[in-house]
C-alpha atoms as a PDB file:
ATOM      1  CA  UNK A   1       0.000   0.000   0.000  1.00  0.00           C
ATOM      2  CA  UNK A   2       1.036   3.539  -0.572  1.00  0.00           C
ATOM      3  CA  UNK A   3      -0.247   6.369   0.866  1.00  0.00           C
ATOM      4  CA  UNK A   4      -0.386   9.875  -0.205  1.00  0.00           C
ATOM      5  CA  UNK A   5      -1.465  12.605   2.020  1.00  0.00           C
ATOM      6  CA  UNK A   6      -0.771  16.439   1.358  1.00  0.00           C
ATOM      7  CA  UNK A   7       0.184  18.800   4.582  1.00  0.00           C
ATOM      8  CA  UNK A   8      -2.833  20.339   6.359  1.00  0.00           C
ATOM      9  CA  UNK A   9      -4.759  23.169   4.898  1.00  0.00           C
ATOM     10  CA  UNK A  10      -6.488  26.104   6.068  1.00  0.00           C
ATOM     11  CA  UNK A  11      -9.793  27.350   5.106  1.00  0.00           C
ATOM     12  CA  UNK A  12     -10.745  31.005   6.002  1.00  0.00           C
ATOM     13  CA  UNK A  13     -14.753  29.630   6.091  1.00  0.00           C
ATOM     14  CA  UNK A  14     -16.162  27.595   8.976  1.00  0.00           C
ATOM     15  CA  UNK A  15     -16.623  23.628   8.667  1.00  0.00           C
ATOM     16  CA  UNK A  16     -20.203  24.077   7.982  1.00  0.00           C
ATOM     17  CA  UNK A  17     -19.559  26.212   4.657  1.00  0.00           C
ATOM     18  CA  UNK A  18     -16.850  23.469   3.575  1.00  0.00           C
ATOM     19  CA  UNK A  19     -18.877  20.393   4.094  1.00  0.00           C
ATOM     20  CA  UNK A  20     -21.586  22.433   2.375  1.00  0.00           C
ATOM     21  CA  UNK A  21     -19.696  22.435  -0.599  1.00  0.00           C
ATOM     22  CA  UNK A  22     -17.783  19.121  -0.364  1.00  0.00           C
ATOM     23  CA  UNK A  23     -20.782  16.466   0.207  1.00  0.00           C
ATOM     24  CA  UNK A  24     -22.458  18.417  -2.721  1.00  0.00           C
ATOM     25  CA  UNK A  25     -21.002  16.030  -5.260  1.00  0.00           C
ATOM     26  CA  UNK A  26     -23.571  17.086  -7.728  1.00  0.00           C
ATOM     27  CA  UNK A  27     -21.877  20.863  -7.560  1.00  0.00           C
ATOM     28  CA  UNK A  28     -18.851  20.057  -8.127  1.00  0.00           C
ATOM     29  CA  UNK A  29     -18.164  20.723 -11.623  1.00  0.00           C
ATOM     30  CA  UNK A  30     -19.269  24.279 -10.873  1.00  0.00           C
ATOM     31  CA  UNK A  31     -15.939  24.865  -8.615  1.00  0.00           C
ATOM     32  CA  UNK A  32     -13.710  21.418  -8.928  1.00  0.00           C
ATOM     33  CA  UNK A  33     -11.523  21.756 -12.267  1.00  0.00           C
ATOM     34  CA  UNK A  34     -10.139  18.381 -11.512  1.00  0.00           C
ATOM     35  CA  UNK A  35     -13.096  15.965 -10.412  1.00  0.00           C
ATOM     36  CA  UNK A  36     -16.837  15.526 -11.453  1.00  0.00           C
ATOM     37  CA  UNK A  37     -19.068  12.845 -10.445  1.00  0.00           C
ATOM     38  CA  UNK A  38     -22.279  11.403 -12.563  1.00  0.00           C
ATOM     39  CA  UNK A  39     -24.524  11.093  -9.616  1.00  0.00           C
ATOM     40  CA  UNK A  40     -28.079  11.161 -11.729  1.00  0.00           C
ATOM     41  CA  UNK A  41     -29.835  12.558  -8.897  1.00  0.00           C
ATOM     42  CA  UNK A  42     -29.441  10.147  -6.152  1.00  0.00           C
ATOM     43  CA  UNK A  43     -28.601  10.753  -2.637  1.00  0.00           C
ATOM     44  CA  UNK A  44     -25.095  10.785  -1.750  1.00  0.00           C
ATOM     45  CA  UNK A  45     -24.622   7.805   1.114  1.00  0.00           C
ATOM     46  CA  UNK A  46     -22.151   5.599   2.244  1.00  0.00           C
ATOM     47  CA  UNK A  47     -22.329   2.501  -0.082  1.00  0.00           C
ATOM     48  CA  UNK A  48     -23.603   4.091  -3.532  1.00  0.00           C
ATOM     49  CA  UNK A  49     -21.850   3.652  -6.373  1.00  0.00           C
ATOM     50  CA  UNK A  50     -20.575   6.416  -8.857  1.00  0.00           C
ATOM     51  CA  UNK A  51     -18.605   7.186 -11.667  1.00  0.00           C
ATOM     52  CA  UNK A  52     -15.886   9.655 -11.401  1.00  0.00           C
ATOM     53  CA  UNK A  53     -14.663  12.059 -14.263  1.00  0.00           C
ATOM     54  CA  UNK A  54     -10.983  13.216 -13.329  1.00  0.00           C
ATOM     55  CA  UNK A  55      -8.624  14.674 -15.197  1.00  0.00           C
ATOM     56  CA  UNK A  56      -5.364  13.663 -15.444  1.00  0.00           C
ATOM     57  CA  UNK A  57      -2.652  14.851 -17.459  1.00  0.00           C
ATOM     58  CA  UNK A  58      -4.566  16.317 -19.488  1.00  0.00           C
ATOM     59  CA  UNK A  59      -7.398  13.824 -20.055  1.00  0.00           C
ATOM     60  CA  UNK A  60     -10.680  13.229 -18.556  1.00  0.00           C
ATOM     61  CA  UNK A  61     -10.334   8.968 -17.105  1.00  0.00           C
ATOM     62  CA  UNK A  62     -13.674   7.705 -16.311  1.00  0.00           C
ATOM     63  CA  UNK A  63     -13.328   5.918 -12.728  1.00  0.00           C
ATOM     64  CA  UNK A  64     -16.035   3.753 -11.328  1.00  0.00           C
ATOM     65  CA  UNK A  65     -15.895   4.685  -7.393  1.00  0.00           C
ATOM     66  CA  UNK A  66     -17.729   4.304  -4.533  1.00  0.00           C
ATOM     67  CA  UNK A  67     -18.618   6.520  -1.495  1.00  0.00           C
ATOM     68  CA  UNK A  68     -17.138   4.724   1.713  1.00  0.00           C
ATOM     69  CA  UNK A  69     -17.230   7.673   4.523  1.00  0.00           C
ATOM     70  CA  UNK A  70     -19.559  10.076   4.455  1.00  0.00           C
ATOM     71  CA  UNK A  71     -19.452  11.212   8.156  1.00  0.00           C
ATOM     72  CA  UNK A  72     -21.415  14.698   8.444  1.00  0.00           C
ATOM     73  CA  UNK A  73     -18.664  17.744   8.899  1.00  0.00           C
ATOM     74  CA  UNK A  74     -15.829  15.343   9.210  1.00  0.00           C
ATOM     75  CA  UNK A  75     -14.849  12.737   7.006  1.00  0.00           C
ATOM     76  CA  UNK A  76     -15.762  12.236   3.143  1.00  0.00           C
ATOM     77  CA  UNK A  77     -13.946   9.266   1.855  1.00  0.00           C
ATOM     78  CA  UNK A  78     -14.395   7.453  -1.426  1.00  0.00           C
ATOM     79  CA  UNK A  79     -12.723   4.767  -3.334  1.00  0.00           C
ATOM     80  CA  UNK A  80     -12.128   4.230  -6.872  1.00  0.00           C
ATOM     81  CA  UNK A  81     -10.072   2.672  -9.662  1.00  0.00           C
ATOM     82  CA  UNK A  82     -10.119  -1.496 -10.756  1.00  0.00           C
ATOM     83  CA  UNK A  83     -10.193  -3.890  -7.543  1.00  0.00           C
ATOM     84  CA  UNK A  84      -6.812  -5.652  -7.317  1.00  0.00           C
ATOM     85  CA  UNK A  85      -5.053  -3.733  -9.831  1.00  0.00           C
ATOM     86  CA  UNK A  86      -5.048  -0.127  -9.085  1.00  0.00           C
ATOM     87  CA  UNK A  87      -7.404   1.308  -6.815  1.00  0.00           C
ATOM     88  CA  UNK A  88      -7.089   4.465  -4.405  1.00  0.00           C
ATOM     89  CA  UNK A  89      -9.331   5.366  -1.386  1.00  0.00           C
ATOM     90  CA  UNK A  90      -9.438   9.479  -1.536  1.00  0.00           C
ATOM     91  CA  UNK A  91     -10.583  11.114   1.517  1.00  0.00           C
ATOM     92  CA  UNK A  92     -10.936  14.663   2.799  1.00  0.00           C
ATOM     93  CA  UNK A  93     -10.948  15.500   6.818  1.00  0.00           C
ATOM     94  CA  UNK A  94     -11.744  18.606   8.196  1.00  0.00           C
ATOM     95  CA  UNK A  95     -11.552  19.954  11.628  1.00  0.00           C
ATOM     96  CA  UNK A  96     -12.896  23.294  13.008  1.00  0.00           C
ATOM     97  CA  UNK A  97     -10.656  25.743  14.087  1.00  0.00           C
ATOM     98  CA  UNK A  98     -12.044  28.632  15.220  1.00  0.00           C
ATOM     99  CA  UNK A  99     -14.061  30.660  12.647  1.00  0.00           C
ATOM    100  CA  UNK A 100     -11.681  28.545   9.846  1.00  0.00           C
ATOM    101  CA  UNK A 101     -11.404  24.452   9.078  1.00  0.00           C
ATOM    102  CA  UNK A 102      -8.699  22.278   8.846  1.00  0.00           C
ATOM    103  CA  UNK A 103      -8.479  20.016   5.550  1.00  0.00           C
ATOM    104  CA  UNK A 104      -6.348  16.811   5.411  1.00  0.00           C
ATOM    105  CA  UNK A 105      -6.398  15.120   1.978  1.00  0.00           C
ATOM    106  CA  UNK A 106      -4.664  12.024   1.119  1.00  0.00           C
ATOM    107  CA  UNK A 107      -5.376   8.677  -0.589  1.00  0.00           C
ATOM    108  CA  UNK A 108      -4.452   5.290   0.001  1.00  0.00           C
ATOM    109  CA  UNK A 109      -3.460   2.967  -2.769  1.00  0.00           C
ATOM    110  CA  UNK A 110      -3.610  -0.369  -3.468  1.00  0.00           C
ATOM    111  CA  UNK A 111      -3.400  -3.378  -6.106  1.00  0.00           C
ATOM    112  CA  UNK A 112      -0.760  -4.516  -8.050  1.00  0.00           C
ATOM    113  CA  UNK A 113      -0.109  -2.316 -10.297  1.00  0.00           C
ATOM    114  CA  UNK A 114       0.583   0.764  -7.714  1.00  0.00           C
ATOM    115  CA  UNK A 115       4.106  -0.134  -7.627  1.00  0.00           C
ATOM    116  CA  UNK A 116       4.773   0.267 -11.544  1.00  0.00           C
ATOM    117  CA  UNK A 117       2.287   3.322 -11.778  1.00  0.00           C
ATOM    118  CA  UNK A 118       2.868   5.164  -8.659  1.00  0.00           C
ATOM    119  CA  UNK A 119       6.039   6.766 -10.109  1.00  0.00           C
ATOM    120  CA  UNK A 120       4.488   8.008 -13.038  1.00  0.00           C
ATOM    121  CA  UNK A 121       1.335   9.207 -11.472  1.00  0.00           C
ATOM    122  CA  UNK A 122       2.859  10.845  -8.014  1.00  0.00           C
ATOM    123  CA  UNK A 123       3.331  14.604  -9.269  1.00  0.00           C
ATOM    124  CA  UNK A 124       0.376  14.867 -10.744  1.00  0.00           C
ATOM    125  CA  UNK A 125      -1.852  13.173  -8.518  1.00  0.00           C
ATOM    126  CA  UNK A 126      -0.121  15.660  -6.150  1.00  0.00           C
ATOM    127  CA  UNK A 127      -1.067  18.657  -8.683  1.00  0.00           C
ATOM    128  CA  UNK A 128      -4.296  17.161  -8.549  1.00  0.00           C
ATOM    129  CA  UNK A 129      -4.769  17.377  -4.524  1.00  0.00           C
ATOM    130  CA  UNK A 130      -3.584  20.544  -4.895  1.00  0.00           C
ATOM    131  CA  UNK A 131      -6.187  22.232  -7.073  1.00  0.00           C
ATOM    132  CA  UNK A 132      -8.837  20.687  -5.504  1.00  0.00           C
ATOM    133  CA  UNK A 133      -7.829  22.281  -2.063  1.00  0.00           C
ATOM    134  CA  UNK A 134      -7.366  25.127  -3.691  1.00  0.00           C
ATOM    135  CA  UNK A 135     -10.750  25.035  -5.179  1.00  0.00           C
ATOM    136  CA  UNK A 136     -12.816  24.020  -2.357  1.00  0.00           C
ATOM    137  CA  UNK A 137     -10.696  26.676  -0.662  1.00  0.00           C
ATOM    138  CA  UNK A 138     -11.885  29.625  -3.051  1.00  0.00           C
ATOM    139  CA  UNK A 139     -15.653  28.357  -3.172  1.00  0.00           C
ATOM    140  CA  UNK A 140     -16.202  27.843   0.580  1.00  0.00           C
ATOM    141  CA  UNK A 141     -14.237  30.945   1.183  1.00  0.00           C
ATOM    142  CA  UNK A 142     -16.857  33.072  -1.320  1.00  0.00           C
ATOM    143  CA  UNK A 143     -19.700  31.160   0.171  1.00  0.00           C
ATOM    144  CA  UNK A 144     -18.751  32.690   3.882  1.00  0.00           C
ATOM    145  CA  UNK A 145     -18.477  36.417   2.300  1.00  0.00           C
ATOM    146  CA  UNK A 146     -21.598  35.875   1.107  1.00  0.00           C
ATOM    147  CA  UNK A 147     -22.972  34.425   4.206  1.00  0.00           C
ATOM    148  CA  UNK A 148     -22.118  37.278   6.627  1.00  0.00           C
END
């Protein structure tokens, strides 16, 4: 197994307004640039199965995924990619801090083919984690102006 995980982040919004935006799967292509789901209008719960649009060097790779956390304001976790060959379980923690949240994001990877792929994939996966922090960053951080 390998595991990713990029350093804490800070969000200048409170936990509520970055859940708000994170368990809204549905939203996302309206602020992720990396990640979209096709979620055909169901509710998202622990145990339902999506597919994932994410774009990776350049090209959009269809993942079949599956939500595995979805604990309110804390934890959304879901994993995705081809059972024993390459598969990656993506989460996002957040703690509140104040009038701000705390974001962990990391994956954990798995199957045989991590070994081969993993350094190929590493920088942009990281580029990847990246922009999406920084995206759910700008969006909740718009939402709280807005909210005050």
């Amino acid at each position: 197994m390998i595991k990713a995980q990029l350093p804490a982040v800070t969000i200048h919004a409170p936990i509520d307004e970055v859940w708000r935006h994170l368990s809204a799967i549905e939203q996302y292509p309206q602020w992720n640039r990396r990640a979209t789901f096709d979620h055909k209008n169901q509710p998202v719960i622990a145990g339902r199965k999506l597919r994932m649009r994410v774009r990776l060097f350049g090209v959009v790779v269809p993942v079949p995924a599956v939500i595995e956390c979805l604990e309110h304001q804390q934890e959304l976790r879901w994993k995705g990619g081809i059972p024993g060959i390459y598969t990656g379980s993506h989460y996002f923690r957040l703690e509140a801090a104040g009038k701000d949240t705390i974001m962990v994001q990391g994956e954990d990877f798995q199957g045989v083919a991590v070994p081969l792929l993993w350094p190929v994939i590493k920088a942009e996966l990281h580029r990847l984690y990246a922009e999406v922090a920084e995206d759910l960053a700008a969006v909740s951080e718009a939402g709280n102006l807005l909210n005050r």
